[in-house]
PDB file of N, CA and C in Angstrom:
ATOM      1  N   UNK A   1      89.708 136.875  14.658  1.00  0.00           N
ATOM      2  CA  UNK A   1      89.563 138.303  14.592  1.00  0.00           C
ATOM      3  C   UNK A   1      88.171 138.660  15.125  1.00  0.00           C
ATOM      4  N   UNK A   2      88.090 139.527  15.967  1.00  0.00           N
ATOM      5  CA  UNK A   2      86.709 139.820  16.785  1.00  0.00           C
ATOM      6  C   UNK A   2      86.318 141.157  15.839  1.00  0.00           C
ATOM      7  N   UNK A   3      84.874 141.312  15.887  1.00  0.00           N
ATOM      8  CA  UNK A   3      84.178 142.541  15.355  1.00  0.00           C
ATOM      9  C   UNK A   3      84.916 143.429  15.493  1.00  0.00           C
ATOM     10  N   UNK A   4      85.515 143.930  16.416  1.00  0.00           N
ATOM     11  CA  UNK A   4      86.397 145.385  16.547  1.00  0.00           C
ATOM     12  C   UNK A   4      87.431 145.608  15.926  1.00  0.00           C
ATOM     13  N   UNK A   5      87.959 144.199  15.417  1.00  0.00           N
ATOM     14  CA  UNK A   5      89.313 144.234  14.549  1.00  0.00           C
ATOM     15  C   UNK A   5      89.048 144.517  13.134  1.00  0.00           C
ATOM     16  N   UNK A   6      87.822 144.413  12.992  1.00  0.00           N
ATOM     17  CA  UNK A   6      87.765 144.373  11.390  1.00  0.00           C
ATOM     18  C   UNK A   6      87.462 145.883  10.623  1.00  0.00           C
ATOM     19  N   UNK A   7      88.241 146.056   9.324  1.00  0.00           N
ATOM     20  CA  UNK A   7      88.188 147.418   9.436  1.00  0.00           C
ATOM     21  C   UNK A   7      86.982 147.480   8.514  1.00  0.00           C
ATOM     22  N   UNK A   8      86.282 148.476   8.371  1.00  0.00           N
ATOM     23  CA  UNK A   8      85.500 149.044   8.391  1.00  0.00           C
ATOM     24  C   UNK A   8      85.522 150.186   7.443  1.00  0.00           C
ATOM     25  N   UNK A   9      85.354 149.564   5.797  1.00  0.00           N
ATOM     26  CA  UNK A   9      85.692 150.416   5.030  1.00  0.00           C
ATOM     27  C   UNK A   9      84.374 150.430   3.535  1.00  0.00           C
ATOM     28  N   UNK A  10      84.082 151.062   3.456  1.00  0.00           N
ATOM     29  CA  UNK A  10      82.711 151.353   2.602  1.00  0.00           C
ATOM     30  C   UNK A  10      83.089 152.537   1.339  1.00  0.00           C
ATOM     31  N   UNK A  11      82.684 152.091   0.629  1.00  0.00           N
ATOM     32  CA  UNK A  11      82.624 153.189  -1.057  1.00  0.00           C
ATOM     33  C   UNK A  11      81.707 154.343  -0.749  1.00  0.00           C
ATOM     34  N   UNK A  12      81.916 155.260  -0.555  1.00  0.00           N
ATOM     35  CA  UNK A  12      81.190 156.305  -0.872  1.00  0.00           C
ATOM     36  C   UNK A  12      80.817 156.613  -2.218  1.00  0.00           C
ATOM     37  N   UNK A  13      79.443 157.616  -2.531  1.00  0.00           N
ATOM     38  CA  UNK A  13      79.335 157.996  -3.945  1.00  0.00           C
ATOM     39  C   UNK A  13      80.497 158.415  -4.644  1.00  0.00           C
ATOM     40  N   UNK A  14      80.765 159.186  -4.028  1.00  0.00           N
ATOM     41  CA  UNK A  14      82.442 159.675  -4.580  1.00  0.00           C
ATOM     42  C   UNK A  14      83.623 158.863  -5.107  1.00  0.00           C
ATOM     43  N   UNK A  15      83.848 157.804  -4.058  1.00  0.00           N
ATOM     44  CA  UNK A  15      84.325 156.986  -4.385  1.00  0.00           C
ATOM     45  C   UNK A  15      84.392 156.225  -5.697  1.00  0.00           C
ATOM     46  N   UNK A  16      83.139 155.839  -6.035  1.00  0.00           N
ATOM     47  CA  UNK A  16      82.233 155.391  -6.730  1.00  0.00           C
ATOM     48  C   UNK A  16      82.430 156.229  -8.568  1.00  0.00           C
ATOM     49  N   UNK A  17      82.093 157.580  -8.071  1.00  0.00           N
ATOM     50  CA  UNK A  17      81.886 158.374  -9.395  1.00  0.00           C
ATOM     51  C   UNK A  17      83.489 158.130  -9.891  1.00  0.00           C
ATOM     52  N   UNK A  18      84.765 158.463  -8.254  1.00  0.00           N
ATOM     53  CA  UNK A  18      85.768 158.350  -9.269  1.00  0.00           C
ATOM     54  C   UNK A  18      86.629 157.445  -9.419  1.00  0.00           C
ATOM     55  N   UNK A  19      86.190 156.124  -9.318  1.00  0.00           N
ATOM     56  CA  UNK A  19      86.310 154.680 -10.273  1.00  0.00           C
ATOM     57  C   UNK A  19      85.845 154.770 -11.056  1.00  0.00           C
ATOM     58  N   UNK A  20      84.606 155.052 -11.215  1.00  0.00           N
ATOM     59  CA  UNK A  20      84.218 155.252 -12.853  1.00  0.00           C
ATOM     60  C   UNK A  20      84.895 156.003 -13.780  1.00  0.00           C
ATOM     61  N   UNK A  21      85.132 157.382 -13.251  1.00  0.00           N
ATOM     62  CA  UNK A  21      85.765 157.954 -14.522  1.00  0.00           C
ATOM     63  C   UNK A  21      87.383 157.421 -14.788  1.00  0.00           C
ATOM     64  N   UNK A  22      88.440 156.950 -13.566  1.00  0.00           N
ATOM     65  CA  UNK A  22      89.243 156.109 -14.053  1.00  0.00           C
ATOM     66  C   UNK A  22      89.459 154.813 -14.692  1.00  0.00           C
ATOM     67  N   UNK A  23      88.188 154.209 -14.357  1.00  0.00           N
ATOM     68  CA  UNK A  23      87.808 152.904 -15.231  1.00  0.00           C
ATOM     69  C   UNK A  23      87.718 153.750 -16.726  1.00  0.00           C
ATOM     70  N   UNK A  24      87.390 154.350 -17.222  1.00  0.00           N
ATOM     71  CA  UNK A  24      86.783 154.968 -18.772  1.00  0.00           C
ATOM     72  C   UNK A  24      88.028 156.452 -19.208  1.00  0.00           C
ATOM     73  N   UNK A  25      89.050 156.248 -18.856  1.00  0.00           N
ATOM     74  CA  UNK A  25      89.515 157.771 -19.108  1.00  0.00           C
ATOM     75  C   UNK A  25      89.850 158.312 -20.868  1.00  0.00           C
ATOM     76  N   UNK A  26      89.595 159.551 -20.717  1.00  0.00           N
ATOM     77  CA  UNK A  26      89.473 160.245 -21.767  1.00  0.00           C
ATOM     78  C   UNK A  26      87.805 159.947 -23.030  1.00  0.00           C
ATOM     79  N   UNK A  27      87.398 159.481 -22.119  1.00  0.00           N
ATOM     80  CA  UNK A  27      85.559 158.918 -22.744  1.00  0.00           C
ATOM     81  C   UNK A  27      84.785 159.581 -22.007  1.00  0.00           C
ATOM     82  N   UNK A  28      83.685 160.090 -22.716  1.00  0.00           N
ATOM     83  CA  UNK A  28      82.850 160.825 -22.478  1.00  0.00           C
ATOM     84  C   UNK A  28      81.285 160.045 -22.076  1.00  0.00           C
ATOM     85  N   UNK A  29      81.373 160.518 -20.944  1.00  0.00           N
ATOM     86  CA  UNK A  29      80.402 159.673 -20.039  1.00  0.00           C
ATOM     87  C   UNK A  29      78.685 160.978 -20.034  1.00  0.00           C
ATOM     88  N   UNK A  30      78.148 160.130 -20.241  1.00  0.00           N
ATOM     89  CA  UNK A  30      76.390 160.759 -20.385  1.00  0.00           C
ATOM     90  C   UNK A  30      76.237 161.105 -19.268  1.00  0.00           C
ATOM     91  N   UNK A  31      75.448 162.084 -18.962  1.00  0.00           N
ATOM     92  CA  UNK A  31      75.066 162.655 -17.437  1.00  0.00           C
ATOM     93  C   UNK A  31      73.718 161.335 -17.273  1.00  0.00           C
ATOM     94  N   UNK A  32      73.128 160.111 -17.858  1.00  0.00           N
ATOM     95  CA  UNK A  32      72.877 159.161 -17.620  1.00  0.00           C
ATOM     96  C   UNK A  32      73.646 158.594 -17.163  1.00  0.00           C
ATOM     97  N   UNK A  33      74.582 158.125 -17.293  1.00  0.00           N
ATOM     98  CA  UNK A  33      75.589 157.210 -16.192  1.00  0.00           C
ATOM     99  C   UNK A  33      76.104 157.760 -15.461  1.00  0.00           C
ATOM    100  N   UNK A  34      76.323 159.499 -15.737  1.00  0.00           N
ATOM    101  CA  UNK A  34      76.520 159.616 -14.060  1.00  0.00           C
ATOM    102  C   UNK A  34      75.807 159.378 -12.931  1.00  0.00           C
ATOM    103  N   UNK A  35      74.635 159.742 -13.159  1.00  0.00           N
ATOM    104  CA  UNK A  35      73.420 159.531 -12.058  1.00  0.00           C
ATOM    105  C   UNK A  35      73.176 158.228 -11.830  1.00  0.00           C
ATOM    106  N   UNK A  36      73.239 157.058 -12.488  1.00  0.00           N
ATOM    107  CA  UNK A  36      73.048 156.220 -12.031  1.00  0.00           C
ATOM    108  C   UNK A  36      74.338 155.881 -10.484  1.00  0.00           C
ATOM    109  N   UNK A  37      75.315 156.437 -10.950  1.00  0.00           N
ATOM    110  CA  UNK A  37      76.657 156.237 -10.089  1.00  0.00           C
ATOM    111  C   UNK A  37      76.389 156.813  -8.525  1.00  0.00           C
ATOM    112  N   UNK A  38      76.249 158.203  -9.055  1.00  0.00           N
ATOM    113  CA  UNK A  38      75.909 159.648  -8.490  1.00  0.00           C
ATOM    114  C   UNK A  38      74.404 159.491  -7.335  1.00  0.00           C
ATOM    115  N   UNK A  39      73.414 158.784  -7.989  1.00  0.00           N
ATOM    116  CA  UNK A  39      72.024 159.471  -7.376  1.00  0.00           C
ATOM    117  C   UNK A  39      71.737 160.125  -8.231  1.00  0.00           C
ATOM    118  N   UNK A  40      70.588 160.374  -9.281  1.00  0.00           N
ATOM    119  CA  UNK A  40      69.806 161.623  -9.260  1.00  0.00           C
ATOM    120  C   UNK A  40      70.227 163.046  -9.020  1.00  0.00           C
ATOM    121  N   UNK A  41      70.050 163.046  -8.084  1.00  0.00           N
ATOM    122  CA  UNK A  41      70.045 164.336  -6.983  1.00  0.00           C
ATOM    123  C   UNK A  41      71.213 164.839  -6.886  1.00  0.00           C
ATOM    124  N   UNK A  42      72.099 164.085  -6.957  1.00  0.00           N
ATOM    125  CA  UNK A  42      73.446 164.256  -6.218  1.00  0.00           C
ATOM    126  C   UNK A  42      75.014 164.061  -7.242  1.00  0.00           C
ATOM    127  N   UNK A  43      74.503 163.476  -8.532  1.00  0.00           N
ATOM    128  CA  UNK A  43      75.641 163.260  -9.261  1.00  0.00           C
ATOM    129  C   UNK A  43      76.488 164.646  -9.244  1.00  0.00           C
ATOM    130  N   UNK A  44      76.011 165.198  -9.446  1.00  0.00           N
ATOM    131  CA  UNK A  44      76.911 167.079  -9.969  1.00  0.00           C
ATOM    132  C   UNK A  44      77.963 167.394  -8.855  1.00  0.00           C
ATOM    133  N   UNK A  45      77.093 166.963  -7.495  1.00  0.00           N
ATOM    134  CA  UNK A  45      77.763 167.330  -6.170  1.00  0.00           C
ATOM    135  C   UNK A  45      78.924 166.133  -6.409  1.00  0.00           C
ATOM    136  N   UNK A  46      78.960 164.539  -6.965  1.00  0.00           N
ATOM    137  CA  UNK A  46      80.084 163.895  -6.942  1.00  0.00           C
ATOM    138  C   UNK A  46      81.022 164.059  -7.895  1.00  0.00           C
ATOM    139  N   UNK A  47      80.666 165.238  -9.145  1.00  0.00           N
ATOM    140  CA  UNK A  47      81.737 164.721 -10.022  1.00  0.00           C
ATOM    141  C   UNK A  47      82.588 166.513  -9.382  1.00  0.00           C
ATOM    142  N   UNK A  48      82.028 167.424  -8.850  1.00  0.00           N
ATOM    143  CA  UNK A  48      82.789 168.477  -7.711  1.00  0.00           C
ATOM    144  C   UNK A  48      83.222 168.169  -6.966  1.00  0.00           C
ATOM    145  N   UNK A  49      83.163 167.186  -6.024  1.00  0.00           N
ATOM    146  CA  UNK A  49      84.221 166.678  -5.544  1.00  0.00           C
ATOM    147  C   UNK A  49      84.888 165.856  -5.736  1.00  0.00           C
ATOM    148  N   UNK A  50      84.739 164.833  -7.192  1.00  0.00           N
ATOM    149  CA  UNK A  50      86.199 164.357  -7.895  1.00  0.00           C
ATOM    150  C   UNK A  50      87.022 165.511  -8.361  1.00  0.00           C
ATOM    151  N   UNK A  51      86.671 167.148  -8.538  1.00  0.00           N
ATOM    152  CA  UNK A  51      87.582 167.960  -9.411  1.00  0.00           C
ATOM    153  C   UNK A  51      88.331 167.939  -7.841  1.00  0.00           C
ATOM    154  N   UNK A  52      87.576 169.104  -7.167  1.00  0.00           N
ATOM    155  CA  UNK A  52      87.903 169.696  -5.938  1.00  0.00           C
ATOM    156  C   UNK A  52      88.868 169.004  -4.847  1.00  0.00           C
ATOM    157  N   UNK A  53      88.179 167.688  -4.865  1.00  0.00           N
ATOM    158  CA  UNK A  53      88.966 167.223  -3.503  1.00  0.00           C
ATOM    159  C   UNK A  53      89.661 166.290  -4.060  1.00  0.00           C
ATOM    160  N   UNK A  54      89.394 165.596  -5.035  1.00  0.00           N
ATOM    161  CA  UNK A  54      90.666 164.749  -5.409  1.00  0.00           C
ATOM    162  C   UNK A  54      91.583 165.009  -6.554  1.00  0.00           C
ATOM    163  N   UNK A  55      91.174 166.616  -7.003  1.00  0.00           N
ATOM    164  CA  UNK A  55      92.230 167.026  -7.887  1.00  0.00           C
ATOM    165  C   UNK A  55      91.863 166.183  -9.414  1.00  0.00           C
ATOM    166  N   UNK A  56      91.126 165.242  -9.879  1.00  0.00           N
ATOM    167  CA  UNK A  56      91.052 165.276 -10.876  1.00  0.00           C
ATOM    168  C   UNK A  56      90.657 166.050 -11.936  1.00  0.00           C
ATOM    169  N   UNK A  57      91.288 166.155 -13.727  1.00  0.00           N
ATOM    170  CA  UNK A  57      90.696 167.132 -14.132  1.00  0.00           C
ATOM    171  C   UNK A  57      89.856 166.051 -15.312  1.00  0.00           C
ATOM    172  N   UNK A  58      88.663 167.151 -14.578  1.00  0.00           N
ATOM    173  CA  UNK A  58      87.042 166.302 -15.293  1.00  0.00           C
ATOM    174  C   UNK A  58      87.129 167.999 -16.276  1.00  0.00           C
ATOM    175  N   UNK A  59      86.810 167.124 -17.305  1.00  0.00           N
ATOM    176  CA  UNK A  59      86.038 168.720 -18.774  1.00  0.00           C
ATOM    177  C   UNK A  59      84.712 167.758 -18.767  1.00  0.00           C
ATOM    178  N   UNK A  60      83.806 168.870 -19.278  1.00  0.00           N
ATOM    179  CA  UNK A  60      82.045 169.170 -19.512  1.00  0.00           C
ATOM    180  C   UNK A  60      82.067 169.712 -20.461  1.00  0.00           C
ATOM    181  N   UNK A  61      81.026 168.757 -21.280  1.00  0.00           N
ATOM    182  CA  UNK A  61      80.665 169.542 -22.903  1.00  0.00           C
ATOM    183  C   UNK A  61      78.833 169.338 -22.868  1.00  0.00           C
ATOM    184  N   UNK A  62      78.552 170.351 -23.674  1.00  0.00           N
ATOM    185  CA  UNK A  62      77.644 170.619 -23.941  1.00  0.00           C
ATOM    186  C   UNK A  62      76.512 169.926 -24.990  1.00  0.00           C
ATOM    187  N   UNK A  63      76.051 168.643 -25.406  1.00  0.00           N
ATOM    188  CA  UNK A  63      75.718 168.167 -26.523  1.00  0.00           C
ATOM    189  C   UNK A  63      74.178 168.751 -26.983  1.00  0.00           C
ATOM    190  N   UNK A  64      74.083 168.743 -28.117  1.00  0.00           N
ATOM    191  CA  UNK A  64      72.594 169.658 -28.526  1.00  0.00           C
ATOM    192  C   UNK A  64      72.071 168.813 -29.196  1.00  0.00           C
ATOM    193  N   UNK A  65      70.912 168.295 -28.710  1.00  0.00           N
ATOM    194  CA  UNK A  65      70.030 167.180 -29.678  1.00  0.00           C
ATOM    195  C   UNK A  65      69.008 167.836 -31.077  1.00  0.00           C
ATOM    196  N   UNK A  66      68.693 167.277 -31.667  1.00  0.00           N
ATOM    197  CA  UNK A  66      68.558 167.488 -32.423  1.00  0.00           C
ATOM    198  C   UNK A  66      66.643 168.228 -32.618  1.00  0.00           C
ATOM    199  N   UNK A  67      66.106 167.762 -31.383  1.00  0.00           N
ATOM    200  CA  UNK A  67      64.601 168.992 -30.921  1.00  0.00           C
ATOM    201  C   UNK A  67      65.369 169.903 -29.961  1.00  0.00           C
ATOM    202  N   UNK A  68      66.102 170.429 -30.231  1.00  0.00           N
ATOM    203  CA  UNK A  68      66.768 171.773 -29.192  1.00  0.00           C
ATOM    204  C   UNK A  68      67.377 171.258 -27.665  1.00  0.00           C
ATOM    205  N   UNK A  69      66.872 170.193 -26.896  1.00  0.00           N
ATOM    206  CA  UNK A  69      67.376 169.770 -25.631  1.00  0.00           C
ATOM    207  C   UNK A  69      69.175 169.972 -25.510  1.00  0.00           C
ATOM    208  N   UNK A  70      69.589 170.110 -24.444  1.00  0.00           N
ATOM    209  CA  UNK A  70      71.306 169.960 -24.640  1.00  0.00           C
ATOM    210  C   UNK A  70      71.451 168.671 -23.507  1.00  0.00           C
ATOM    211  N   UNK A  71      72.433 167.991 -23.220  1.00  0.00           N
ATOM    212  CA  UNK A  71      72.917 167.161 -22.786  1.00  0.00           C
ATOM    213  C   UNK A  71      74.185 167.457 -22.643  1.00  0.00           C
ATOM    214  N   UNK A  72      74.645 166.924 -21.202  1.00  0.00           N
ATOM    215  CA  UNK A  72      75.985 167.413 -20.470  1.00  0.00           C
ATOM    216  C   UNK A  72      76.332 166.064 -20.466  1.00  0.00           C
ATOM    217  N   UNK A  73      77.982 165.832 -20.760  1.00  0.00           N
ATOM    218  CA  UNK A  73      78.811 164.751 -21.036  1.00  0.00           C
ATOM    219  C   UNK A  73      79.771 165.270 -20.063  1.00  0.00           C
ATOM    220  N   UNK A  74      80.882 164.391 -19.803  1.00  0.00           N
ATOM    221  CA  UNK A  74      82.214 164.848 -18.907  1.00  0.00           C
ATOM    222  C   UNK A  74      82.923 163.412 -18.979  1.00  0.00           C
ATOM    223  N   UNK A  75      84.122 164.240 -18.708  1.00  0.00           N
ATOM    224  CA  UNK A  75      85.055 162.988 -19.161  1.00  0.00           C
ATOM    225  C   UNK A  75      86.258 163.638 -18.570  1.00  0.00           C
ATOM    226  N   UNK A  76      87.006 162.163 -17.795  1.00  0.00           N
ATOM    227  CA  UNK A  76      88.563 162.355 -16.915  1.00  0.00           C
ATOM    228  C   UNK A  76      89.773 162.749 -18.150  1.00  0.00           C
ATOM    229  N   UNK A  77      90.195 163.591 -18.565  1.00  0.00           N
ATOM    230  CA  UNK A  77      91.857 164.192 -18.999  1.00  0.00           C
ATOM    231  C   UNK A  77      92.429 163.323 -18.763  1.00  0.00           C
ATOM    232  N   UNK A  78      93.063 162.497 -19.201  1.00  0.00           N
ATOM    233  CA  UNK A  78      94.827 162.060 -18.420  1.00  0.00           C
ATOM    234  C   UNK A  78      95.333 161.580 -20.177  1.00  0.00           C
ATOM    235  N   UNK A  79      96.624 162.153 -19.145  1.00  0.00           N
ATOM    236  CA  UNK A  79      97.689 162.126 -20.330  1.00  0.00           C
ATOM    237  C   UNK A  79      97.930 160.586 -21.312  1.00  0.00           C
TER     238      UNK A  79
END
C-alpha cells in the first residue's frame, strides 16, 4: 500500500468531546474534564457542536459551591 492509499483519518476535538460523553452517559461530567478534552478555550464551542451537529442531547446544570462560585456540569440523556 503506497502513501496515497492510506486513509487519512484523525479525531477531531469534537470527535473527542463526543466519545467522551458516550463513554460516561447519563453522568455528569465537570467543566474540568471537559476542557481537558475540549482545550481551555474551546470546550463550550465542542460540547455545541455535539448538541447542534450531531444531534446529541447534552443538559447543563448549574452547581453552587459552597464560597458562592457556581460550576457548570453536563451530561449525555440517553434512554
Amino acid at each position: 500500500m503506497t502513501q496515497q492509499e492510506l486513509p487519512l483519518t484523525r479525531m477531531t476535538l469534537t470527535d473527542k468531546m463526543e466519545a467522551n460523553f458516550k463513554q460516561w452517559p447519563n453522568r455528569w461530567l465537570d467543566v474540568l474534564e471537559l476542557a481537558e478534552i475540549g482545550g481551555i478555550g474551546g470546550w463550550r464551542t465542542r460540547v455545541s457542536e455535539c448538541r447542534r451537529d450531531r444531534g446529541l442531547n447534552i443538559q447543563q446544570r448549574l452547581i453552587r459551591w459552597p464560597d458562592g462560585r457556581n460550576r457548570s456540569q453536563y451530561r449525555l440523556v440517553q434512554p
